[in-house]
C-alpha atoms as a PDB file:
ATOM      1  CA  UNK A   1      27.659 -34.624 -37.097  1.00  0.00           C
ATOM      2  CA  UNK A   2      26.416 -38.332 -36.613  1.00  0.00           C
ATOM      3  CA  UNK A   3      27.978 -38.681 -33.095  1.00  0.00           C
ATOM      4  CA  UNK A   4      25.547 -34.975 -32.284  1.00  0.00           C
ATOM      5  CA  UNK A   5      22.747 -36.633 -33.622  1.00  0.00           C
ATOM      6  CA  UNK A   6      22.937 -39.710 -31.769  1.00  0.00           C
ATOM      7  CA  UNK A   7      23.823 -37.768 -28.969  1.00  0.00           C
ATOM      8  CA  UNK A   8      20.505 -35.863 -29.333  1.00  0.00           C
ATOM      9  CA  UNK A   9      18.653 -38.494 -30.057  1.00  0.00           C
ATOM     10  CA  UNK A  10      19.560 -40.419 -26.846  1.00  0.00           C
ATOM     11  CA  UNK A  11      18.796 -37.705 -24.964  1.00  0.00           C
ATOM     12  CA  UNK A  12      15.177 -36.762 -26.180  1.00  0.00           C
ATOM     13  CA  UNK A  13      14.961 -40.982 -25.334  1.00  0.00           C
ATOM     14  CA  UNK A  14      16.103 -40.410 -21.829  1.00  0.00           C
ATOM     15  CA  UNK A  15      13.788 -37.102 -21.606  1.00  0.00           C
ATOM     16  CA  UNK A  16      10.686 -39.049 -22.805  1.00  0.00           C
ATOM     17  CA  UNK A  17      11.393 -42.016 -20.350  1.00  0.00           C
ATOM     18  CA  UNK A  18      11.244 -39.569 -17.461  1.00  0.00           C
ATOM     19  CA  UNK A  19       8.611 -37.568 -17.976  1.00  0.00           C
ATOM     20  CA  UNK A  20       6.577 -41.241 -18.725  1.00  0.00           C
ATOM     21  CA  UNK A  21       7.883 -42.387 -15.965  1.00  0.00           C
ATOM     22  CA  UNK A  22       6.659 -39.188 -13.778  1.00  0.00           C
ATOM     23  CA  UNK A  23       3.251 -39.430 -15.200  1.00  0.00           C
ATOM     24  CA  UNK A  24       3.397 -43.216 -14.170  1.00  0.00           C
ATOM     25  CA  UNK A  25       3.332 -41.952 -10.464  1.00  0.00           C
ATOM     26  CA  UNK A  26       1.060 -39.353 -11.097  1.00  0.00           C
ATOM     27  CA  UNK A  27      -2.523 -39.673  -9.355  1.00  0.00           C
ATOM     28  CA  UNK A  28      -0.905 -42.657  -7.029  1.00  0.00           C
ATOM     29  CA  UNK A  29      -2.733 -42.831  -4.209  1.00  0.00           C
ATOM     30  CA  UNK A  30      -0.727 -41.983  -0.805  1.00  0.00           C
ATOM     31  CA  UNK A  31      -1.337 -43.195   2.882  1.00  0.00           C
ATOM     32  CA  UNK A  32      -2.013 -40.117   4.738  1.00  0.00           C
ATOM     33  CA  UNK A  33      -0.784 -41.683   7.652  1.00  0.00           C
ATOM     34  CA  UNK A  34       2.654 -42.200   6.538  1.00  0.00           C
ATOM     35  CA  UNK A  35       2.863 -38.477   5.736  1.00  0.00           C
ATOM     36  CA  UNK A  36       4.913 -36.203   8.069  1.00  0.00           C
ATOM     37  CA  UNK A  37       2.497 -34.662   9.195  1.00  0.00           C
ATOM     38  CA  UNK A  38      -0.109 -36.317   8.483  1.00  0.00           C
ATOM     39  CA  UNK A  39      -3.401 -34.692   7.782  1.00  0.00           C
ATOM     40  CA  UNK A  40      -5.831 -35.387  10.549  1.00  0.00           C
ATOM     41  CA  UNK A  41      -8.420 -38.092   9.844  1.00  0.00           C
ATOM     42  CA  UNK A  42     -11.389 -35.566  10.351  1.00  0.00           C
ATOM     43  CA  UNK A  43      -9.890 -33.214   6.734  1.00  0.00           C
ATOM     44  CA  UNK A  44     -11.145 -35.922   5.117  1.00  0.00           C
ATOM     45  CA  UNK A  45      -7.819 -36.284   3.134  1.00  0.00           C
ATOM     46  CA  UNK A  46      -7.408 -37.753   0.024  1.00  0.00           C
ATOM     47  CA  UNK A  47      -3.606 -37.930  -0.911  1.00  0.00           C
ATOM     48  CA  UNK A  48      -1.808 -38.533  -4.299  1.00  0.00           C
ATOM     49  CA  UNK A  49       1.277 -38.891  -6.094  1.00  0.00           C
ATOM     50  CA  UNK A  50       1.896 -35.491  -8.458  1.00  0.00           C
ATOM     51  CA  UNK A  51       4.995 -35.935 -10.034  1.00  0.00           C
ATOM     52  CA  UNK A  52       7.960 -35.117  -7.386  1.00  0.00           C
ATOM     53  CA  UNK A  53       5.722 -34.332  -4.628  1.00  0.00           C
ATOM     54  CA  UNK A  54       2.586 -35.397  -3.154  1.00  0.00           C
ATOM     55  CA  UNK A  55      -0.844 -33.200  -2.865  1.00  0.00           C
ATOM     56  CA  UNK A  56      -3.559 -34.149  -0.243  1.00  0.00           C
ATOM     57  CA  UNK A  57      -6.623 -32.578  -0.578  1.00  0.00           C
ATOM     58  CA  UNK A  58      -9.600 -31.342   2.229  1.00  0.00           C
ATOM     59  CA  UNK A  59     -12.841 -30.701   2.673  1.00  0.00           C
ATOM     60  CA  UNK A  60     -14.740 -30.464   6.171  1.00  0.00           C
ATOM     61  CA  UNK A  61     -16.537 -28.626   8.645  1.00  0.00           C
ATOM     62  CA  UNK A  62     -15.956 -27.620  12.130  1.00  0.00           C
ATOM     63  CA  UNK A  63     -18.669 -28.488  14.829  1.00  0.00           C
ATOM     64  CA  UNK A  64     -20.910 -25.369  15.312  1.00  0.00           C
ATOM     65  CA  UNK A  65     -18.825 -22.808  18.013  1.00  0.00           C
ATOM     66  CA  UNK A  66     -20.792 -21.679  20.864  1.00  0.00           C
ATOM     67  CA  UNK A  67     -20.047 -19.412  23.758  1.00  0.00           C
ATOM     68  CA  UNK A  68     -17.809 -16.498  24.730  1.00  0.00           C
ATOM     69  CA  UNK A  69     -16.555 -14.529  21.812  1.00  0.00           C
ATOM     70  CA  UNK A  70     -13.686 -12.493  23.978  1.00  0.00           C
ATOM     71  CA  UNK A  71     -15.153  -9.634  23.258  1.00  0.00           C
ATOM     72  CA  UNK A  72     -15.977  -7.603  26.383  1.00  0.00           C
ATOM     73  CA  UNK A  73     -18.482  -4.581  26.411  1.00  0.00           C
ATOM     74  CA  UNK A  74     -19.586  -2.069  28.766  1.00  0.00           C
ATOM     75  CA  UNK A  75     -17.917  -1.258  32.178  1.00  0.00           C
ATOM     76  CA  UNK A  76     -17.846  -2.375  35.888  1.00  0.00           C
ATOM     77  CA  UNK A  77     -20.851  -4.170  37.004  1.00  0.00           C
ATOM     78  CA  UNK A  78     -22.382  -2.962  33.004  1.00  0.00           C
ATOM     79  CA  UNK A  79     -20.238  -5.419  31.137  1.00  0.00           C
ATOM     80  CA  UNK A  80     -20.542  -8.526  29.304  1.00  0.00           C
ATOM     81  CA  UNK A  81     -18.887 -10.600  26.882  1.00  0.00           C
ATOM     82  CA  UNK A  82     -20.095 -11.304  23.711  1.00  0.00           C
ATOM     83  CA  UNK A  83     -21.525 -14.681  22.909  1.00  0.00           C
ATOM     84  CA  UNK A  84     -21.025 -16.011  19.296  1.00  0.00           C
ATOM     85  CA  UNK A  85     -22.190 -18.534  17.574  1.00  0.00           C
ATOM     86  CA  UNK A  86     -20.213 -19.993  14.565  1.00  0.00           C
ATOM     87  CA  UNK A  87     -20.406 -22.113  11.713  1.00  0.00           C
ATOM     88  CA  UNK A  88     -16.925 -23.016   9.410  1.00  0.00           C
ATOM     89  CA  UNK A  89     -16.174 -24.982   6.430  1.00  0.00           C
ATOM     90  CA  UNK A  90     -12.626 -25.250   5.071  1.00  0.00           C
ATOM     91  CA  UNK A  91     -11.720 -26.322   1.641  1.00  0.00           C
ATOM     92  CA  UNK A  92      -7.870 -26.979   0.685  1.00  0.00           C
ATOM     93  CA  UNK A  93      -4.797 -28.561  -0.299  1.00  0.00           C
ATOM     94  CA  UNK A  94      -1.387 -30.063   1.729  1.00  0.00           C
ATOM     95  CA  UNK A  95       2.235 -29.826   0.075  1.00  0.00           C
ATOM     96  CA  UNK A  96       4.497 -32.845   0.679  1.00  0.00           C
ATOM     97  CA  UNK A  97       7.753 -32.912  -1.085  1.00  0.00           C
ATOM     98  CA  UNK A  98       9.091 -36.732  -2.303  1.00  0.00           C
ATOM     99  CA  UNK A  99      10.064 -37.456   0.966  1.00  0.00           C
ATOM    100  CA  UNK A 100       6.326 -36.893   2.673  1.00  0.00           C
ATOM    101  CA  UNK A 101       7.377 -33.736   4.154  1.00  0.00           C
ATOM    102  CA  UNK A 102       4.767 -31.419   4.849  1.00  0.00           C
ATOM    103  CA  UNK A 103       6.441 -27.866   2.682  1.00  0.00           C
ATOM    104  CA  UNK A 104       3.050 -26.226   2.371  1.00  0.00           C
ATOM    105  CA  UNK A 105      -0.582 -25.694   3.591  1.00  0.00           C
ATOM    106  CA  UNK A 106      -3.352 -24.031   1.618  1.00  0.00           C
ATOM    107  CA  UNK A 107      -7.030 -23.489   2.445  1.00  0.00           C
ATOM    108  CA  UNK A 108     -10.056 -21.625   2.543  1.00  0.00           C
ATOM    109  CA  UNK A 109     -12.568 -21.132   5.523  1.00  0.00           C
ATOM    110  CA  UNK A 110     -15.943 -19.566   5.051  1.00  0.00           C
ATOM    111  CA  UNK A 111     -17.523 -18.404   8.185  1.00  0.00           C
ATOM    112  CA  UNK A 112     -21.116 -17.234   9.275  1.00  0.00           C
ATOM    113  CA  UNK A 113     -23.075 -16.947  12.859  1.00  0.00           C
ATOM    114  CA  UNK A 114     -23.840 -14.316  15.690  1.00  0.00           C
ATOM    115  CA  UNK A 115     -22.793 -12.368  18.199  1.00  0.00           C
ATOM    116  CA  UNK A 116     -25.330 -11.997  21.383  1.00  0.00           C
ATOM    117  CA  UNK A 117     -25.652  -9.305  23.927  1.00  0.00           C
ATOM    118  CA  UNK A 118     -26.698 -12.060  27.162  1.00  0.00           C
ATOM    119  CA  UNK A 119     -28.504  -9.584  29.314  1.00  0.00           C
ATOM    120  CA  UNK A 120     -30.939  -8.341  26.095  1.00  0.00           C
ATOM    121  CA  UNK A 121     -30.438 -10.978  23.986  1.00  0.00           C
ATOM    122  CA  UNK A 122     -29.799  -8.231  21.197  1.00  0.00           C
ATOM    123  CA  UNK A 123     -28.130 -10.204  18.024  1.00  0.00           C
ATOM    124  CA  UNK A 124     -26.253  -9.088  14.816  1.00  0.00           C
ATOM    125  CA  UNK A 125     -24.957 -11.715  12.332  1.00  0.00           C
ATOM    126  CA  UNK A 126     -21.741 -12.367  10.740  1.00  0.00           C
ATOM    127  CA  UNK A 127     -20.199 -13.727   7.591  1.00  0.00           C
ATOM    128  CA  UNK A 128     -16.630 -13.827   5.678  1.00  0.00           C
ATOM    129  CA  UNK A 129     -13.988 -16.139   4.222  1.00  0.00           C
ATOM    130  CA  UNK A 130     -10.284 -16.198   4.258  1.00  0.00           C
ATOM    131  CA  UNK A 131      -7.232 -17.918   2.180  1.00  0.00           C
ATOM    132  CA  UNK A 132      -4.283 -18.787   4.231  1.00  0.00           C
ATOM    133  CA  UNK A 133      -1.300 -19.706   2.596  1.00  0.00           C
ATOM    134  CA  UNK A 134       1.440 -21.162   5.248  1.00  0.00           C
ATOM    135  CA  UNK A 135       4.816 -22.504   3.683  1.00  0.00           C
ATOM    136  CA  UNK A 136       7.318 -23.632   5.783  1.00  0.00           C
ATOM    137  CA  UNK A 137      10.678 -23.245   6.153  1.00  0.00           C
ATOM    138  CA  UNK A 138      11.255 -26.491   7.660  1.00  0.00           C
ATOM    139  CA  UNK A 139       9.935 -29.359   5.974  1.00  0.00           C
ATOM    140  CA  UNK A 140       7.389 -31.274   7.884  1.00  0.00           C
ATOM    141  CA  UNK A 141       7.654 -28.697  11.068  1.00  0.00           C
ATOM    142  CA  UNK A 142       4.662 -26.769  10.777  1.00  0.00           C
ATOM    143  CA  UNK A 143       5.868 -24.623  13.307  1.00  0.00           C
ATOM    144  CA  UNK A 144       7.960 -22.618  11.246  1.00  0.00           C
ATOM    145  CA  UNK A 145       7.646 -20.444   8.300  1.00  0.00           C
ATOM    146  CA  UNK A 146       5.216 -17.723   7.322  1.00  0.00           C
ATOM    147  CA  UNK A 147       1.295 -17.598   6.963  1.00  0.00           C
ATOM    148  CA  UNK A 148      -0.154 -14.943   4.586  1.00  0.00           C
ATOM    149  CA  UNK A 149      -4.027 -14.733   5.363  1.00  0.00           C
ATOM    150  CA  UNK A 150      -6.330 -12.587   2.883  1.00  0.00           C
ATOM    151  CA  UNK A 151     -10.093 -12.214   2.921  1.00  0.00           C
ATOM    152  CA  UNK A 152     -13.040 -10.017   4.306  1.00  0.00           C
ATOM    153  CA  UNK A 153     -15.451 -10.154   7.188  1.00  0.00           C
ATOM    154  CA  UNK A 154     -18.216  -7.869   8.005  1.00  0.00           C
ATOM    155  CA  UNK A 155     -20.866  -7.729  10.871  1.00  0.00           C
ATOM    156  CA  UNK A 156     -24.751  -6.672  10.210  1.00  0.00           C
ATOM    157  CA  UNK A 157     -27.153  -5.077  12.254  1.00  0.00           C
ATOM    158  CA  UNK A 158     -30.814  -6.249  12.212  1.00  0.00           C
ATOM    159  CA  UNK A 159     -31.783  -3.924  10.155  1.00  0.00           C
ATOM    160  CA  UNK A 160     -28.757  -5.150   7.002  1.00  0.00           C
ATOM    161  CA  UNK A 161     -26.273  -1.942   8.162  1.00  0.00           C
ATOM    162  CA  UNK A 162     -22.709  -2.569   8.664  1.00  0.00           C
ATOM    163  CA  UNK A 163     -21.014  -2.804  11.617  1.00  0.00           C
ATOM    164  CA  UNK A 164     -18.131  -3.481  11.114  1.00  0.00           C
ATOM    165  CA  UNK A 165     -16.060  -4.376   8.209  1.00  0.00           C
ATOM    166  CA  UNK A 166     -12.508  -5.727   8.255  1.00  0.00           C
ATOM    167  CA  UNK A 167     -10.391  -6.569   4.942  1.00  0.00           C
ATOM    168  CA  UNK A 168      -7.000  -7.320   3.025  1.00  0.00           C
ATOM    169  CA  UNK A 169      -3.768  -9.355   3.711  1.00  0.00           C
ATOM    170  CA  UNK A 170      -2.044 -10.083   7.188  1.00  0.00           C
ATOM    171  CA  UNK A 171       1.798 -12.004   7.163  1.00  0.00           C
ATOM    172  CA  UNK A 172       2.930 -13.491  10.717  1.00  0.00           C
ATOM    173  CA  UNK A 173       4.222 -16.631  11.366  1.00  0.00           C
ATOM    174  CA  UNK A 174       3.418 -18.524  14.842  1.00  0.00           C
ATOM    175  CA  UNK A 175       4.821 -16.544  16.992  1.00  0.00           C
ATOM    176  CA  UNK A 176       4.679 -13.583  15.706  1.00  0.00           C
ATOM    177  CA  UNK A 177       2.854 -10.611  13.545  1.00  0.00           C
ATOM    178  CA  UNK A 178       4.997  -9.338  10.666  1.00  0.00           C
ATOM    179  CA  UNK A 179       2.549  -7.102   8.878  1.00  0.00           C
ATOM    180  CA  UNK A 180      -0.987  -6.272   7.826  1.00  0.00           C
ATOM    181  CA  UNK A 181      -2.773  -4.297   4.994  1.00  0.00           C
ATOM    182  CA  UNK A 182      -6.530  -3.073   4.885  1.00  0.00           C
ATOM    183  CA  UNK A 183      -8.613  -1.989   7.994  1.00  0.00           C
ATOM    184  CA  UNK A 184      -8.628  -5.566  10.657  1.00  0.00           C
ATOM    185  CA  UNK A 185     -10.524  -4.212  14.031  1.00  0.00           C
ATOM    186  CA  UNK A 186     -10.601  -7.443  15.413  1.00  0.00           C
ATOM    187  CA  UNK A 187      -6.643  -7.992  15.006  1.00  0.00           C
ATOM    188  CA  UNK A 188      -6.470  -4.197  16.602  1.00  0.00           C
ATOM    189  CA  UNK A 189      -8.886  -5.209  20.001  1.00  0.00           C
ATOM    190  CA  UNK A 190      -7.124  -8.846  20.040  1.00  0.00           C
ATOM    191  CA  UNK A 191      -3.498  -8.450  19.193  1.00  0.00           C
ATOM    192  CA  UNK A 192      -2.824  -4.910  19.474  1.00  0.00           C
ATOM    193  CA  UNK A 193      -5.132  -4.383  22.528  1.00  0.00           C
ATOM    194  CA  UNK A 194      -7.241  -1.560  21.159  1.00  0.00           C
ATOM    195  CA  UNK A 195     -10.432  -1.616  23.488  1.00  0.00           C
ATOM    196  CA  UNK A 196     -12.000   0.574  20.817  1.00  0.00           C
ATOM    197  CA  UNK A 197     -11.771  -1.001  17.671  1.00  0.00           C
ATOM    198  CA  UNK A 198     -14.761  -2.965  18.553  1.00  0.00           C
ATOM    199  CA  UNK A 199     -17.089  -0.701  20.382  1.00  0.00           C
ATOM    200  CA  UNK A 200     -18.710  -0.088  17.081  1.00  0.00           C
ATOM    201  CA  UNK A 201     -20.447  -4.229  17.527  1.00  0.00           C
ATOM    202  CA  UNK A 202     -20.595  -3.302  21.445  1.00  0.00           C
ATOM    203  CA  UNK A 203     -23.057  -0.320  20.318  1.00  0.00           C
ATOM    204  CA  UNK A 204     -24.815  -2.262  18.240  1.00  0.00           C
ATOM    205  CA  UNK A 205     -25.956  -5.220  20.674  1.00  0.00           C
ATOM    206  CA  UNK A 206     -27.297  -2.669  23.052  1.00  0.00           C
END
């Protein structure tokens, strides 16, 4: 029974050391730069020990988007592409494991702006926000792995209607689309090539 005890009592000892000694580390601030990959300079990362990995965290905002949106309406001489005009923010965190391998990549983008007929100058307005989760299978490619993207965005007439309302989860990686949930017309006119997902926002700016 003593030689248990001691046994037990070394090991709580060694238990305690290590978990003081992760806490020690905890909150240390990290280089981004020496990160693989690091986080680019305009995320505005701040980077910190956490235990056995190491969590950066972002906040910025993309310069205002202007100009084409892809989005093609009408026919023959009659058509026109869509102008938008976009604002974005993106709140999140980077995953590095205790080597500064990047193993994960989670944020949030909220989105607002316009789309413009060019020959009326007929608007509706925008708005929406997303969560992407990416985790790689690779750590510190970011070219592999899979990125799981939930959220909502919706187009308004003038008048407050909606236009057009697109919702739920999509999974694909770079390369690739692996699967979707929930109505997504814009993924339908832009991946899938479905001229008439959209003509609901092409009736609209008319």
């Amino acid at each position: 029974m003593p030689s248990i005890r001691v046994t037990s009592i070394g090991y709580c000892l060694l238990l305690i050391a290590m978990l003081a000694s992760q806490q020690a580390f905890a909150g240390q601030p990290v280089d981004p730069s020496t990160l693989n990959p690091p986080p680019p300079p305009r995320f505005n990362p701040v980077c910190e020990k956490d235990g056995n990995q190491i969590i950066c965290t972002l906040q910025f905002t993309d310069p205002p988007f202007a100009g084409g949106s892809g989005v093609i309406c009408g026919n023959g001489a009659n058509s026109y592409e869509a102008l938008q005009f976009e604002n974005s923010s993106v709140v999140g965190k980077r995953y590095y494991d205790q080597n500064g391998n990047l193993i994960r990549r989670h944020f949030r983008e909220i989105l607002s702006g316009t789309f413009t007929n060019p020959l009326n100058h007929v608007s509706v307005w925008f708005d929406g926000n997303d969560t992407q989760l990416h985790d790689l299978i690779i750590p510190g490619d970011p070219n592999t792995g899979t990125i799981q993207v939930t959220g909502h965005f919706r187009v308004f007439a003038p008048n407050g209607a909606t236009v057009i309302f697109e919702a739920g989860r999509t999974i694909e990686t770079l390369d690739d689309f692996i699967s979707e949930s929930g109505p997504h017309p814009f993924q339908d006119y832009f991946v899938f090539g479905d001229t008439a997902a959209l003509q609901p926002l092409c009736d609209a700016l008319q």
